[in-house]
C-alpha atoms as a PDB file:
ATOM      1  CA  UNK A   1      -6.605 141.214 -87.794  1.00  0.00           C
ATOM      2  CA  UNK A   2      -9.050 144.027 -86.190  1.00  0.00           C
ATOM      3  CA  UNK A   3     -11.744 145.896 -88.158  1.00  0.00           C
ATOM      4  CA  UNK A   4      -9.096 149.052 -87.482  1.00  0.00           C
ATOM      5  CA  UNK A   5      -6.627 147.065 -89.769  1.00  0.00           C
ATOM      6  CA  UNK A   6      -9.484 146.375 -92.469  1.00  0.00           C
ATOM      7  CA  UNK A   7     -10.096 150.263 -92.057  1.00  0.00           C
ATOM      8  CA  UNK A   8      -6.409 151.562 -92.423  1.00  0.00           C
ATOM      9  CA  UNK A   9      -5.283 149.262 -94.969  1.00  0.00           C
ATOM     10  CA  UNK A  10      -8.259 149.017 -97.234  1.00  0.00           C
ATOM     11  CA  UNK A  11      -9.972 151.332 -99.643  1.00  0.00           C
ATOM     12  CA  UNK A  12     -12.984 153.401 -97.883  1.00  0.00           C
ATOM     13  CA  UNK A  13     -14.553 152.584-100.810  1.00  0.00           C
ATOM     14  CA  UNK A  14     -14.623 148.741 -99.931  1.00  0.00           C
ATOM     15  CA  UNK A  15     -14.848 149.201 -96.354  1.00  0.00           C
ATOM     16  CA  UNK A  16     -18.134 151.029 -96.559  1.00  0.00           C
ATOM     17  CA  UNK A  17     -19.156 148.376 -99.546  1.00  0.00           C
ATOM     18  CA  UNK A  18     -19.025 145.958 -96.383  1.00  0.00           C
ATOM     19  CA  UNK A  19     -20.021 147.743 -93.633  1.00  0.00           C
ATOM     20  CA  UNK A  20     -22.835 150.158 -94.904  1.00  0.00           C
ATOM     21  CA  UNK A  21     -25.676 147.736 -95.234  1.00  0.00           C
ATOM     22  CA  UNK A  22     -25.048 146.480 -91.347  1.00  0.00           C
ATOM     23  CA  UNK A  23     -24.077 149.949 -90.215  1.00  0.00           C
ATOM     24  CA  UNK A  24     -25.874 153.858 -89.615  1.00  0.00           C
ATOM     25  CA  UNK A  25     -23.179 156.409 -91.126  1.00  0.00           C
ATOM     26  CA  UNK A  26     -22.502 157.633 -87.300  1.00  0.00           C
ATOM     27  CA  UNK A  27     -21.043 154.502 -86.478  1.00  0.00           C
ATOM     28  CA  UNK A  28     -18.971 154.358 -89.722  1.00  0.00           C
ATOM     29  CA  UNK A  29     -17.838 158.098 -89.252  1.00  0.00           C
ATOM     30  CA  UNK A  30     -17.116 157.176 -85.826  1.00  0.00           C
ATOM     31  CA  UNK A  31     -15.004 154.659 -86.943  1.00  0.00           C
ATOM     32  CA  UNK A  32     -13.145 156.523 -89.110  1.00  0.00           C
ATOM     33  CA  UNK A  33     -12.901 159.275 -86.897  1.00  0.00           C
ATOM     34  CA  UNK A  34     -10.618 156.836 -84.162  1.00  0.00           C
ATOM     35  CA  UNK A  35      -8.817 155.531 -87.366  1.00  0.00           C
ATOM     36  CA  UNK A  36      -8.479 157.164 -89.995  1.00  0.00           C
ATOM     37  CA  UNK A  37      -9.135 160.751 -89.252  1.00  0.00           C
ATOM     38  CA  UNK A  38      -7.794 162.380 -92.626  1.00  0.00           C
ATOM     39  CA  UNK A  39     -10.752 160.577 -94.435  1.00  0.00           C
ATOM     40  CA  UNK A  40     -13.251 162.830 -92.182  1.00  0.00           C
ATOM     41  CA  UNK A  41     -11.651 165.968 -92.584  1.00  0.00           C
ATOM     42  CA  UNK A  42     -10.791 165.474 -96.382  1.00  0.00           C
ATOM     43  CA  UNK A  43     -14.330 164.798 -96.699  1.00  0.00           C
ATOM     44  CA  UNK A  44     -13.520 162.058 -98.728  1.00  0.00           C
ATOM     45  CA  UNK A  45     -16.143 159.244 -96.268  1.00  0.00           C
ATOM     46  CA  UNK A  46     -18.815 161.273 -97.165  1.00  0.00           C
ATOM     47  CA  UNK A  47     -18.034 161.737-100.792  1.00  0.00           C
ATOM     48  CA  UNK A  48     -17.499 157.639-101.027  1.00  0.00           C
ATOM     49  CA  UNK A  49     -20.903 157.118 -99.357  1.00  0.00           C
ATOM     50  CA  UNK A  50     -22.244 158.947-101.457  1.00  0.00           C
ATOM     51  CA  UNK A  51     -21.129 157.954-104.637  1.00  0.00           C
ATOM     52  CA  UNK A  52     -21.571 154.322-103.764  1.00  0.00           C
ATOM     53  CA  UNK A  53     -25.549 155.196-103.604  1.00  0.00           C
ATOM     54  CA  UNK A  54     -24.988 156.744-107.715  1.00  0.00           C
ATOM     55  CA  UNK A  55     -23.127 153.020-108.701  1.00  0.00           C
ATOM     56  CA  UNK A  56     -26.113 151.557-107.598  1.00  0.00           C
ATOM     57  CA  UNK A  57     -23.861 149.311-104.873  1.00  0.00           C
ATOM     58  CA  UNK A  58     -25.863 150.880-101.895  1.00  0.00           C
ATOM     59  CA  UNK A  59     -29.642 151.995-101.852  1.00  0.00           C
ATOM     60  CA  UNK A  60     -31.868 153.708 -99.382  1.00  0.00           C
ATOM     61  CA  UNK A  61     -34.871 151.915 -98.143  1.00  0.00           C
ATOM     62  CA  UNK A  62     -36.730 153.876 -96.007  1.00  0.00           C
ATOM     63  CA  UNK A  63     -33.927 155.222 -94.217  1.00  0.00           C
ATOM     64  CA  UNK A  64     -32.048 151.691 -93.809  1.00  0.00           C
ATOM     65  CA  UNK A  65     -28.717 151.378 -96.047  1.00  0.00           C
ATOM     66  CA  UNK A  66     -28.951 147.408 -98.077  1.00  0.00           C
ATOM     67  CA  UNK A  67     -27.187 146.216-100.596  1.00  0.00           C
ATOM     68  CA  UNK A  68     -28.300 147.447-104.355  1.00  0.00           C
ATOM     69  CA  UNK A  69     -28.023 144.695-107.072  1.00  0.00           C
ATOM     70  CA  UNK A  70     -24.987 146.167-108.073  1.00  0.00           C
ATOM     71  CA  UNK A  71     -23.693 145.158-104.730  1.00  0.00           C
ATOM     72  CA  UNK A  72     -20.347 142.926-104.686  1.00  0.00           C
ATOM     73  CA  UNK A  73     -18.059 141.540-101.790  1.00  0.00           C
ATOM     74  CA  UNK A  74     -14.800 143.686-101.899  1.00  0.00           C
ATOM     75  CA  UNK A  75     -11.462 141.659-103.108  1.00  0.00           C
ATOM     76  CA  UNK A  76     -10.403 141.225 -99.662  1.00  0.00           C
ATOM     77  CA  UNK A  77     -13.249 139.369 -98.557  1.00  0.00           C
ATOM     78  CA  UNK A  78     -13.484 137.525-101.717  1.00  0.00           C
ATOM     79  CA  UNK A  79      -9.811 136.483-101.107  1.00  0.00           C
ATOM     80  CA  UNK A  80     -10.065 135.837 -97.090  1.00  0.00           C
ATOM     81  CA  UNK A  81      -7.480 138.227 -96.783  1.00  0.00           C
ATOM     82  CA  UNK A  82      -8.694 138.998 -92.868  1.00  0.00           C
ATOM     83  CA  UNK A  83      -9.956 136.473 -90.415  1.00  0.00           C
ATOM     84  CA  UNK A  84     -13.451 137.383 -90.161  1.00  0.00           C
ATOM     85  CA  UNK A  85     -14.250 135.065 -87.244  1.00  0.00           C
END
């Protein structure tokens, strides 16, 4: 399975729980944009990002996105549900 699987299969809500902390929001949005366009124009990638930073599951530090002790691997990682090799 491809990352585009992972990103049109799975909640943007656990992709960006993944990806954020190794990723700048341009190359997420870019992502999405080849993807998953809806979730750009709905707004709804930016709304997620953000409200991951208010759980506490992302944090800001100085101007790099890592993991906030809230932070958890999403089920399908958890479960091996994609070949991450």
């Amino acid at each position: 399975m491809s990352l585009k699987d992972i990103i049109q299969n799975e909640s943007i809500e656990d992709v960006l729980t993944l990806l954020a902390p190794n990723s700048d929001y341009r190359k997420l949005d870019r992502l999405y944009t080849y993807t998953r366009f809806e979730a750009i124009t709905s707004g709804e990638l930016s709304l997620t990002f953000d409200e991951l930073f208010r759980k506490g599951i992302l944090q800001d530090h100085n101007g790099e996105i890592i993991k906030d002790p809230n932070w958890k691997e999403p089920k399908f990682v958890t479960e091996q549900k994609y070949d991450f090799k």
